[in-house]
PDB file of N, CA and C in Angstrom:
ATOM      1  N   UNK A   1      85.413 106.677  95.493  1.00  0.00           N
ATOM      2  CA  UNK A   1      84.612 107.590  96.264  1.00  0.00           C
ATOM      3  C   UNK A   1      85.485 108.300  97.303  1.00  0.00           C
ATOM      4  N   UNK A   2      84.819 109.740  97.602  1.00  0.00           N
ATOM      5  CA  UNK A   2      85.962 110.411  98.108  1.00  0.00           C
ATOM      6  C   UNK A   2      85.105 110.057  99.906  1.00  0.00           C
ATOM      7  N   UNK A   3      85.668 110.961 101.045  1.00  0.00           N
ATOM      8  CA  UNK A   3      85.087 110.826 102.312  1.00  0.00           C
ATOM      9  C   UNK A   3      83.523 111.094 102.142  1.00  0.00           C
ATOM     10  N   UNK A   4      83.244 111.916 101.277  1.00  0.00           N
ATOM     11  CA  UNK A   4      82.048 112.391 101.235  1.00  0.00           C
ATOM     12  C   UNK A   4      81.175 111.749 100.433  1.00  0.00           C
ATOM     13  N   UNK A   5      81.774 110.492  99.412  1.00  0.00           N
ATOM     14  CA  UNK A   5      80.844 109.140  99.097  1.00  0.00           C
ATOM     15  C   UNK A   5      80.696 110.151  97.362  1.00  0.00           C
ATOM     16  N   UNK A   6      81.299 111.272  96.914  1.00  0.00           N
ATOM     17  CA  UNK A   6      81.499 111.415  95.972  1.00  0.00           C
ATOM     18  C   UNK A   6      82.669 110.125  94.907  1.00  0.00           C
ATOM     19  N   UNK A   7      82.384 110.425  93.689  1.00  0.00           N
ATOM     20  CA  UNK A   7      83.464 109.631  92.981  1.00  0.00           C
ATOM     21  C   UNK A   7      84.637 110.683  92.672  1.00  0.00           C
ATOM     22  N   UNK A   8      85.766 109.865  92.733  1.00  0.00           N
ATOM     23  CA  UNK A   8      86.834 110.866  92.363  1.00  0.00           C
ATOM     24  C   UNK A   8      87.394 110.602  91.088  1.00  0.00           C
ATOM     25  N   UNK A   9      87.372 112.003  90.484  1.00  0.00           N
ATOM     26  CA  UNK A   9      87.684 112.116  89.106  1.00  0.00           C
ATOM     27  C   UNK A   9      89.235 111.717  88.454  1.00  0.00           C
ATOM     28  N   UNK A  10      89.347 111.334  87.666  1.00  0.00           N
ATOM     29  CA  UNK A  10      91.318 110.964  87.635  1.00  0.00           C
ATOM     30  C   UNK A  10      91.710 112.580  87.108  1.00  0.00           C
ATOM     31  N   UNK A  11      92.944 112.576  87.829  1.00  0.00           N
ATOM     32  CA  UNK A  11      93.362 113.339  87.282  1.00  0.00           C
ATOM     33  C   UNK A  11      94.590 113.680  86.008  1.00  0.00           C
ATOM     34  N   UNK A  12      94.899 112.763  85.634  1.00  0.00           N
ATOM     35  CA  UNK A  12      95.571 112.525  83.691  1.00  0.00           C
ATOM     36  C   UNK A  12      96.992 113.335  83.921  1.00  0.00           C
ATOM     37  N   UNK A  13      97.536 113.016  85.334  1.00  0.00           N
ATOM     38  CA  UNK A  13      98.537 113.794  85.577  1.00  0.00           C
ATOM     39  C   UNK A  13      99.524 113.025  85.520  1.00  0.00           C
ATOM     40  N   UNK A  14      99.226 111.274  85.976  1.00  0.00           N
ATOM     41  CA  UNK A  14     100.124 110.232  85.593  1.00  0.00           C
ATOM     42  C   UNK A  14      99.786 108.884  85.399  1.00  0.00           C
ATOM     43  N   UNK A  15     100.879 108.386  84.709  1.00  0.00           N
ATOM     44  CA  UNK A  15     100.620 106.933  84.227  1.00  0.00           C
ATOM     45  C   UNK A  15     101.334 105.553  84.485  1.00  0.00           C
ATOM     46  N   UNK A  16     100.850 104.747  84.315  1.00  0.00           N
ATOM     47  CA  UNK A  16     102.292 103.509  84.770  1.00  0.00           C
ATOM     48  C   UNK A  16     103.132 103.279  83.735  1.00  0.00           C
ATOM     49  N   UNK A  17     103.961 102.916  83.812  1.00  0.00           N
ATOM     50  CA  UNK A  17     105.234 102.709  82.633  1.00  0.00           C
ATOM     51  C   UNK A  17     104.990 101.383  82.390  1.00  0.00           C
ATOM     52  N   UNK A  18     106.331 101.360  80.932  1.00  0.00           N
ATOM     53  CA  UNK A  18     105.679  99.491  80.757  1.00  0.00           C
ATOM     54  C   UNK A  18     106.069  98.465  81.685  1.00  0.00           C
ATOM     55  N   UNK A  19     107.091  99.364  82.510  1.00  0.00           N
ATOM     56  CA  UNK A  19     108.038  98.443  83.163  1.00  0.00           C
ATOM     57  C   UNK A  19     106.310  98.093  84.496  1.00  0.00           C
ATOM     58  N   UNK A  20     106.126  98.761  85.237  1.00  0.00           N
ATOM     59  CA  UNK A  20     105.089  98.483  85.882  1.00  0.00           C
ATOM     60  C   UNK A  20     103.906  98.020  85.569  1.00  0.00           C
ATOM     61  N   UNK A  21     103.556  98.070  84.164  1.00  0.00           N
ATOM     62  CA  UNK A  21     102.200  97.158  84.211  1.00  0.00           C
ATOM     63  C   UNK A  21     102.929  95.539  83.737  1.00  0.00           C
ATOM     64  N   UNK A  22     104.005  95.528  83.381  1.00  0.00           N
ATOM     65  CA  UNK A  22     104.897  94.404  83.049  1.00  0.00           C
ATOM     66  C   UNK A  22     104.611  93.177  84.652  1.00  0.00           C
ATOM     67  N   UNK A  23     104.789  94.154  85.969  1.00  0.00           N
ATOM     68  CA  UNK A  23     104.757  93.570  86.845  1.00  0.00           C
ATOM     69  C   UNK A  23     103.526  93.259  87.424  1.00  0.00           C
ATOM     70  N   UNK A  24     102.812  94.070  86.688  1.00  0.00           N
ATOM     71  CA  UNK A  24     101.233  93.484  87.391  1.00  0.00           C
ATOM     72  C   UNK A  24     100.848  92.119  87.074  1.00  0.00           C
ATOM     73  N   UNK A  25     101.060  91.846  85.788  1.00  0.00           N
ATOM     74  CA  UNK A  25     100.871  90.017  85.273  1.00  0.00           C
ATOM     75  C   UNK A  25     100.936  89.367  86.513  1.00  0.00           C
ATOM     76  N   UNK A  26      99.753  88.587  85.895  1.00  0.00           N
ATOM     77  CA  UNK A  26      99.886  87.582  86.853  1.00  0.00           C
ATOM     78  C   UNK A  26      99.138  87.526  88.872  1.00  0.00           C
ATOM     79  N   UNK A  27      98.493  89.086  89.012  1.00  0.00           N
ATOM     80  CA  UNK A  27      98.882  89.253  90.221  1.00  0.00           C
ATOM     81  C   UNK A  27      97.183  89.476  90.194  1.00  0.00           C
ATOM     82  N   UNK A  28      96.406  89.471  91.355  1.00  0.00           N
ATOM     83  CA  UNK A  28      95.104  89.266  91.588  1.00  0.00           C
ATOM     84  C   UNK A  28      94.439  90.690  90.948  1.00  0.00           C
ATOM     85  N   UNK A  29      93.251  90.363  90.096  1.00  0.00           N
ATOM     86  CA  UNK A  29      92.635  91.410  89.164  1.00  0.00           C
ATOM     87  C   UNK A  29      92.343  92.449  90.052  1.00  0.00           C
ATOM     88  N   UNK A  30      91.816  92.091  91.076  1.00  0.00           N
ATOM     89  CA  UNK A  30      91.447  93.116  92.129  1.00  0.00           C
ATOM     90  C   UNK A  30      92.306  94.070  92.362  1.00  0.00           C
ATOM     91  N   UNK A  31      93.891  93.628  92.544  1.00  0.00           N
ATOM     92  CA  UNK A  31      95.022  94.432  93.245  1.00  0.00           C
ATOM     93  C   UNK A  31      95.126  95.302  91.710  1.00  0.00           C
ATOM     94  N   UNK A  32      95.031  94.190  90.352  1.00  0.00           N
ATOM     95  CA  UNK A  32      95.868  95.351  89.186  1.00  0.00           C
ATOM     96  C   UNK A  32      94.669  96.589  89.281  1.00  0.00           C
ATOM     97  N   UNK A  33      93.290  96.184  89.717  1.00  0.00           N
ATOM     98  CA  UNK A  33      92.262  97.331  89.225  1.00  0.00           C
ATOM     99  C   UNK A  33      92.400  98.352  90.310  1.00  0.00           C
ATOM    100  N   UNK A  34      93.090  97.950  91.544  1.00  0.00           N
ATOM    101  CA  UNK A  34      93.498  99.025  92.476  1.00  0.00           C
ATOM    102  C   UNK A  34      94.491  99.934  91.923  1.00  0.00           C
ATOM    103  N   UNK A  35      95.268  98.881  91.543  1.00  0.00           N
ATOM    104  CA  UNK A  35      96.751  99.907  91.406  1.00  0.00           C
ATOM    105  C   UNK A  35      96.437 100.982  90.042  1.00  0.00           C
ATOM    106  N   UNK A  36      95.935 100.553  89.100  1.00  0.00           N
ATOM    107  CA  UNK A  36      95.602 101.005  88.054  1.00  0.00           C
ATOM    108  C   UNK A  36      94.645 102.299  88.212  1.00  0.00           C
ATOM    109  N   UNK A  37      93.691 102.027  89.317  1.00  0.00           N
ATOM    110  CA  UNK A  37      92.663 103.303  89.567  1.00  0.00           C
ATOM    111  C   UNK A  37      93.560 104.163  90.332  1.00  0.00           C
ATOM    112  N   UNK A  38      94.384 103.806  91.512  1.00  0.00           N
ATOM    113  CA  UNK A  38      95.205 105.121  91.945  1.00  0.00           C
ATOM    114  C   UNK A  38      95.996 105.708  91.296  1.00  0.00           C
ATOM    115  N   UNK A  39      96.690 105.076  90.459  1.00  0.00           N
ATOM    116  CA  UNK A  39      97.460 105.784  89.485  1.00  0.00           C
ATOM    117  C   UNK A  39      96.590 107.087  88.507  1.00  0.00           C
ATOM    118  N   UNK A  40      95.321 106.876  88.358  1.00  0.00           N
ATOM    119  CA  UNK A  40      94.526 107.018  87.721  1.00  0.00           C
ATOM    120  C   UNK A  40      93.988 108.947  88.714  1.00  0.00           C
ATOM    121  N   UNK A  41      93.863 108.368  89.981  1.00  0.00           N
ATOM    122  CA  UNK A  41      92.961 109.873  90.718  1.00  0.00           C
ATOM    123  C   UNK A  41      94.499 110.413  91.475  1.00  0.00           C
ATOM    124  N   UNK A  42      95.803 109.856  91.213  1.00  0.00           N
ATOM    125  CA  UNK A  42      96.903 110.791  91.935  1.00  0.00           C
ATOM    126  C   UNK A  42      97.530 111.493  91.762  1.00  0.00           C
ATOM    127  N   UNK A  43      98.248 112.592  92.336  1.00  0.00           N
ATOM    128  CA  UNK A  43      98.554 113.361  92.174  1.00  0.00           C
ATOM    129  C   UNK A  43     100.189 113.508  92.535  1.00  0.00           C
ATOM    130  N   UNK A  44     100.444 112.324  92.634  1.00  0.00           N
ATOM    131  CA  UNK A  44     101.624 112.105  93.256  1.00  0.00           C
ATOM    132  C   UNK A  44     102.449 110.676  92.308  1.00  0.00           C
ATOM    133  N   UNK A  45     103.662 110.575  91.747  1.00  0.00           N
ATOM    134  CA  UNK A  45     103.626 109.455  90.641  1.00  0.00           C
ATOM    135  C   UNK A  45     104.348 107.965  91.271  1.00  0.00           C
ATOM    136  N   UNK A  46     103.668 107.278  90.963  1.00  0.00           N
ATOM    137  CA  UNK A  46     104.455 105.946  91.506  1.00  0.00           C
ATOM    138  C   UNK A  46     104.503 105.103  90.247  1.00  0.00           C
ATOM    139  N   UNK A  47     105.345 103.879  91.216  1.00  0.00           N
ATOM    140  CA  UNK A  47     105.650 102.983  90.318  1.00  0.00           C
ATOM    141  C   UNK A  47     105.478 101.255  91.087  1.00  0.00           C
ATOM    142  N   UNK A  48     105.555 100.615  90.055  1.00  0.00           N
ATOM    143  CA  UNK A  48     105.289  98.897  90.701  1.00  0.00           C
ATOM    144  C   UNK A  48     106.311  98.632  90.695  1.00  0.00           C
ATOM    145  N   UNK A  49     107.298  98.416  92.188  1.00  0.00           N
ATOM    146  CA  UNK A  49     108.798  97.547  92.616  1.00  0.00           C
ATOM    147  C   UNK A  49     108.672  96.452  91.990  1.00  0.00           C
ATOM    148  N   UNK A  50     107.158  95.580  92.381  1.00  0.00           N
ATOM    149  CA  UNK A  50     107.649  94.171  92.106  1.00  0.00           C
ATOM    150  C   UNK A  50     106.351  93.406  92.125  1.00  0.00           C
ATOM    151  N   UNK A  51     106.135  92.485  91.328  1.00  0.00           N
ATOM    152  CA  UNK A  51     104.793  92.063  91.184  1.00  0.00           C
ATOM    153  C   UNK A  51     104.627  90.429  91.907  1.00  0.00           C
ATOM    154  N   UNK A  52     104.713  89.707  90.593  1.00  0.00           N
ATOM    155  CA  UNK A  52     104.014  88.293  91.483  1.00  0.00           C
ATOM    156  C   UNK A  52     105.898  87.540  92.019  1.00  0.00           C
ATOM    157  N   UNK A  53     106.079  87.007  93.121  1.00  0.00           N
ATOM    158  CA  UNK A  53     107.152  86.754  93.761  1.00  0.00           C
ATOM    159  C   UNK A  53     107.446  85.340  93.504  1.00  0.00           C
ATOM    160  N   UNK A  54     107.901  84.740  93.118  1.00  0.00           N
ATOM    161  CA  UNK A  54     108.772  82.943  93.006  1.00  0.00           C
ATOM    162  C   UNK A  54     108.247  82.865  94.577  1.00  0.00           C
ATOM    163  N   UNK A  55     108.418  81.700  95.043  1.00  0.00           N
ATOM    164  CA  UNK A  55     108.734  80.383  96.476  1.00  0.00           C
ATOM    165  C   UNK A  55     109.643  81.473  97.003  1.00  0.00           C
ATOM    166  N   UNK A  56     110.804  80.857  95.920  1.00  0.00           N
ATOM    167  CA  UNK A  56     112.547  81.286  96.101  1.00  0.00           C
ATOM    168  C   UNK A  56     113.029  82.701  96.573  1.00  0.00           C
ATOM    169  N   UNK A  57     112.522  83.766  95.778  1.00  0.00           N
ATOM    170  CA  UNK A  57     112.090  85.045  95.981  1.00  0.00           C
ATOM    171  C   UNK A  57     111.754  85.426  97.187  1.00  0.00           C
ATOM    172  N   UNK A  58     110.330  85.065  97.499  1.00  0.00           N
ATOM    173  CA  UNK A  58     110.270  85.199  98.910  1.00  0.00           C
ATOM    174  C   UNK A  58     110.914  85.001 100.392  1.00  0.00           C
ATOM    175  N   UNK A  59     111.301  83.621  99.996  1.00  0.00           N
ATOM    176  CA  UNK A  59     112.152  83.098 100.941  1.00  0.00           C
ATOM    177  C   UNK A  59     113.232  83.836 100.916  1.00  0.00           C
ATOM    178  N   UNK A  60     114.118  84.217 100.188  1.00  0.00           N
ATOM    179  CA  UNK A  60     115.198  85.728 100.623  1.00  0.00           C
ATOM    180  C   UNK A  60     114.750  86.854 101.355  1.00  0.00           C
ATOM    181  N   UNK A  61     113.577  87.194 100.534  1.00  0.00           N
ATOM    182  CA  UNK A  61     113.671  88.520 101.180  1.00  0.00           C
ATOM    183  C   UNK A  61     113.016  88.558 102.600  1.00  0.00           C
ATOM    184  N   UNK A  62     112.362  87.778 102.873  1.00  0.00           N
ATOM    185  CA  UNK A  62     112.266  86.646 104.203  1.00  0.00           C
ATOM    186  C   UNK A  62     113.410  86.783 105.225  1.00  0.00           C
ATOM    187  N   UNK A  63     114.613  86.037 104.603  1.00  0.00           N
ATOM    188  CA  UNK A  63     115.540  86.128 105.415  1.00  0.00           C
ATOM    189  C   UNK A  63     116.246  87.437 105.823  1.00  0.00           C
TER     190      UNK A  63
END
């Protein structure tokens, strides 16, 4: 829904690659159905850095 409580239409301008839905595994349905719908109404193209993180993982980028 847009400010005005309209729905917003996708616009088929971009998509996720395999490498990014590769990283969604695993990661809360809620977040993939977010990421998946903005990709979906934007107009602007992104991508998924990085999905579900190790202990180990974290703790680096932590430090």
């Amino acid at each position: 829904m847009n400010r005005e409580g309209k729905p917003v239409e996708p616009t088929g301008k971009c998509s996720l690659s395999a490498k990014s839905l590769e990283r969604l595994k695993g990661l809360y349905l809620d977040l993939v159905k977010t990421v998946e719908r903005a990709i979906e109404i934007t107009d602007i193209d992104f991508s998924v850095g990085e999905g579900l993180r190790s202990i180990t993982r974290q703790k680096e980028l932590f430090e």
